[in-house]
Each structure stands twice: as structure tokens, then as C-alpha cells.
Protein backbone atom coordinates (compact mmCIF):
# COMPACT_ATOMS: atom_id res chain seq x y z
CA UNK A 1 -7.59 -17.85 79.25
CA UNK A 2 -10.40 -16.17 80.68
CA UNK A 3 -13.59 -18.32 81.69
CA UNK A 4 -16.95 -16.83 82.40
CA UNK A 5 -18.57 -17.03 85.69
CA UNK A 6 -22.32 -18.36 85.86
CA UNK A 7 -24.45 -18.83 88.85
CA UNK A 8 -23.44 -22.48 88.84
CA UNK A 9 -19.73 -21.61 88.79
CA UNK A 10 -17.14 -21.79 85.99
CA UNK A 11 -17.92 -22.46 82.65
CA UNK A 12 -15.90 -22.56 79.40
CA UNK A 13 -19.08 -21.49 77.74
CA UNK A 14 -17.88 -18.21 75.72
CA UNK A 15 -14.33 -18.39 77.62
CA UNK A 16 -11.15 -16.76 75.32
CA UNK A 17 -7.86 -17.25 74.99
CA UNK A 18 -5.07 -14.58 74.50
CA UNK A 19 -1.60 -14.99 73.56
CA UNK A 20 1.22 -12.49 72.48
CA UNK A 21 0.22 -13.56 68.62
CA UNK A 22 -3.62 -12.38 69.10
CA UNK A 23 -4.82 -9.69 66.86
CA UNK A 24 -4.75 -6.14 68.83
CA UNK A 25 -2.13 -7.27 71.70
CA UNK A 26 0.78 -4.96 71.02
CA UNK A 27 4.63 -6.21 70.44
CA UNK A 28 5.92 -9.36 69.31
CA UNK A 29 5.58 -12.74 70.12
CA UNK A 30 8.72 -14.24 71.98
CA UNK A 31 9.96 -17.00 73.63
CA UNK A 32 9.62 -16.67 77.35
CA UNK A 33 8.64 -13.27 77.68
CA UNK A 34 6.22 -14.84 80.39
CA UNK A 35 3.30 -13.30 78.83
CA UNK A 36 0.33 -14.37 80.76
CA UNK A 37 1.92 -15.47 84.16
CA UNK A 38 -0.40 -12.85 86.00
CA UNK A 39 -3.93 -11.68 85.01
CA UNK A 40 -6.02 -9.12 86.97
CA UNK A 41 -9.83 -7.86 86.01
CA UNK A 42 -10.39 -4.66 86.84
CA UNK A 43 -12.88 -1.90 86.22
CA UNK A 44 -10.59 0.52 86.04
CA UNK A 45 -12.88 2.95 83.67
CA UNK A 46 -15.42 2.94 86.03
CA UNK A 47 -18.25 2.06 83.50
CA UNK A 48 -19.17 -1.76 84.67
CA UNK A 49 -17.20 -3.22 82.35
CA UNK A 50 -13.97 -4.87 83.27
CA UNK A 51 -10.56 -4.32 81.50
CA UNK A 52 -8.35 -7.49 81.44
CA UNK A 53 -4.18 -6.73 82.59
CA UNK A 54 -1.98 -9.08 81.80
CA UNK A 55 1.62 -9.50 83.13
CA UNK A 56 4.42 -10.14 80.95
CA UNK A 57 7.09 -9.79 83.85
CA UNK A 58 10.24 -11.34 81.57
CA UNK A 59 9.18 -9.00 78.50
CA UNK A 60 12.83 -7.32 77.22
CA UNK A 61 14.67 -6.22 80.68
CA UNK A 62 11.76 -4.40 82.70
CA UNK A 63 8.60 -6.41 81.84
CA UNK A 64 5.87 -5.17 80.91
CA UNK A 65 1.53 -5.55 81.70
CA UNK A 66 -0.88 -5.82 78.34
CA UNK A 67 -4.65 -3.75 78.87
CA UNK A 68 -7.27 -4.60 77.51
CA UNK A 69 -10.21 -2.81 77.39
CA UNK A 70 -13.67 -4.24 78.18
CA UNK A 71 -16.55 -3.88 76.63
CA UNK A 72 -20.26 -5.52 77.44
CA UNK A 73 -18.96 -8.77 75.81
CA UNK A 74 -15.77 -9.04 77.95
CA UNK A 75 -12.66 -7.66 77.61
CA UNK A 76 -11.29 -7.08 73.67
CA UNK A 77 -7.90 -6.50 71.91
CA UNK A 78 -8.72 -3.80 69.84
CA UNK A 79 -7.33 -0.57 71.46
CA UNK A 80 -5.41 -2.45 74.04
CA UNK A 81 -2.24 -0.83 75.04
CA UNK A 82 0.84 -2.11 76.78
CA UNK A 83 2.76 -0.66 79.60
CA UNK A 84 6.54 -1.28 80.64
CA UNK A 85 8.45 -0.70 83.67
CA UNK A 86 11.00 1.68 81.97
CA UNK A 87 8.17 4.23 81.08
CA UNK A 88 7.50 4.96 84.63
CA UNK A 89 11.31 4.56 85.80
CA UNK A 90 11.10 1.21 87.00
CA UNK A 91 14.17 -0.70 86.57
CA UNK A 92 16.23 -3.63 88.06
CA UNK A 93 19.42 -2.88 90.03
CA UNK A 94 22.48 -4.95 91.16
CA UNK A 95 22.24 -8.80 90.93
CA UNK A 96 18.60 -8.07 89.65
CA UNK A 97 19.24 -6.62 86.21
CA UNK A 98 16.07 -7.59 85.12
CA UNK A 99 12.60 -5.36 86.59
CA UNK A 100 10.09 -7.89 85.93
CA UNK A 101 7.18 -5.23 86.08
CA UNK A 102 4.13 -6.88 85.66
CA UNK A 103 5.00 -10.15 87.87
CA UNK A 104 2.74 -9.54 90.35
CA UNK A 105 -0.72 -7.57 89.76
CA UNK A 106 -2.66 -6.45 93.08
CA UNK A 107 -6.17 -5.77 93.21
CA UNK A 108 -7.71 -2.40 92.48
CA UNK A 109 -8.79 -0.26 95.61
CA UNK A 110 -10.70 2.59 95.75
CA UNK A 111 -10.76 5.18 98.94
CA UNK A 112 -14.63 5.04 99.84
């Protein structure tokens, strides 16, 4: 769930809700893919308008992070694209068979 931010705070006032069953978020839904057990907003477009990333570290056997992209109303599900660890080589090794991209999402930084 994302909630808005007001001067005052906090505020469920226009806050939204995404799940693995919302319109526009690609795949399936599935039982403990951990979909949702990291979220990041970033402007990562660089046009003051933040996209939302979503980790779904237990997603099939290298996890995976959701994008969506933002608009001036917050971020939306149309157009959103997902990302897993296999499509840029990540995989898990050893006693760690599983990659769990997505588990952790740092913040954005930019060289000034």
C-alpha cells in the first residue's frame, strides 16, 4: 500500500493498494511469491514523477522487482514491467538455490 504524504504527515486520503492480481502488474498471482516485501519510490525517469518498485524476492527461483511507472497522480499499472534476477545473470548458488532478487531495494543515487 502506498499512502500519500501531506504537510501534516500520513494520510490514507487517496492511498492504493497493489497486489500480484491488480490490473497492469505482470505474471501471476501465487502463493508466497513475497510480492510486496520491499517497496522503493524512485524518480528514476527524471521527470518529477516517481515510479513505484516492488520486490517480489521468492518469485519462481531468482525473484523478481515489479515497476511501475508514475505519472502526476502517483504511480500506475498500466505499462509497468517486471524484472527478474535471471535476465541480468543473477542466480543463487550452493545451499542458496534460490536468488531472491528483489529482497532488498536501495535507494537511488545520483553522482552530482
Amino acid at each position: 500500500m502506498l499512502l500519500r504524504g501531506a504537510e501534516g504527515g500520513l494520510s490514507g486520503a487517496g492511498s492504493v493498494a497493489y497486489n500480484r492480481s491488480t490490473a497492469g502488474i505482470p505474471g501471476a498471482a501465487e502463493k508466497d511469491d513475497a510480492f510486496g516485501s520491499t517497496v522503493h519510490l524512485a524518480d528514476l525517469t527524471k521527470d518529477a514523477r516517481a515510479e513505484a518498485l516492488v520486490g517480489v524476492p521468492a518469485e519462481n527461483s531468482d525473484g523478481c522487482v515489479w515497476a511501475a511507472r508514475g505519472s502526476a497522480s502517483g504511480p500506475v499499472t498500466a505499462g509497468s514491467v517486471n524484472h527478474c534476477g535471471k535476465s541480468f545473470g543473477i542466480t543463487g548458488r550452493g545451499d542458496h538455490p534460490k536468488a531472491h532478487f528483489g529482497a532488498a531495494l536501495p535507494g537511488v543515487h545520483r553522482a552530482v
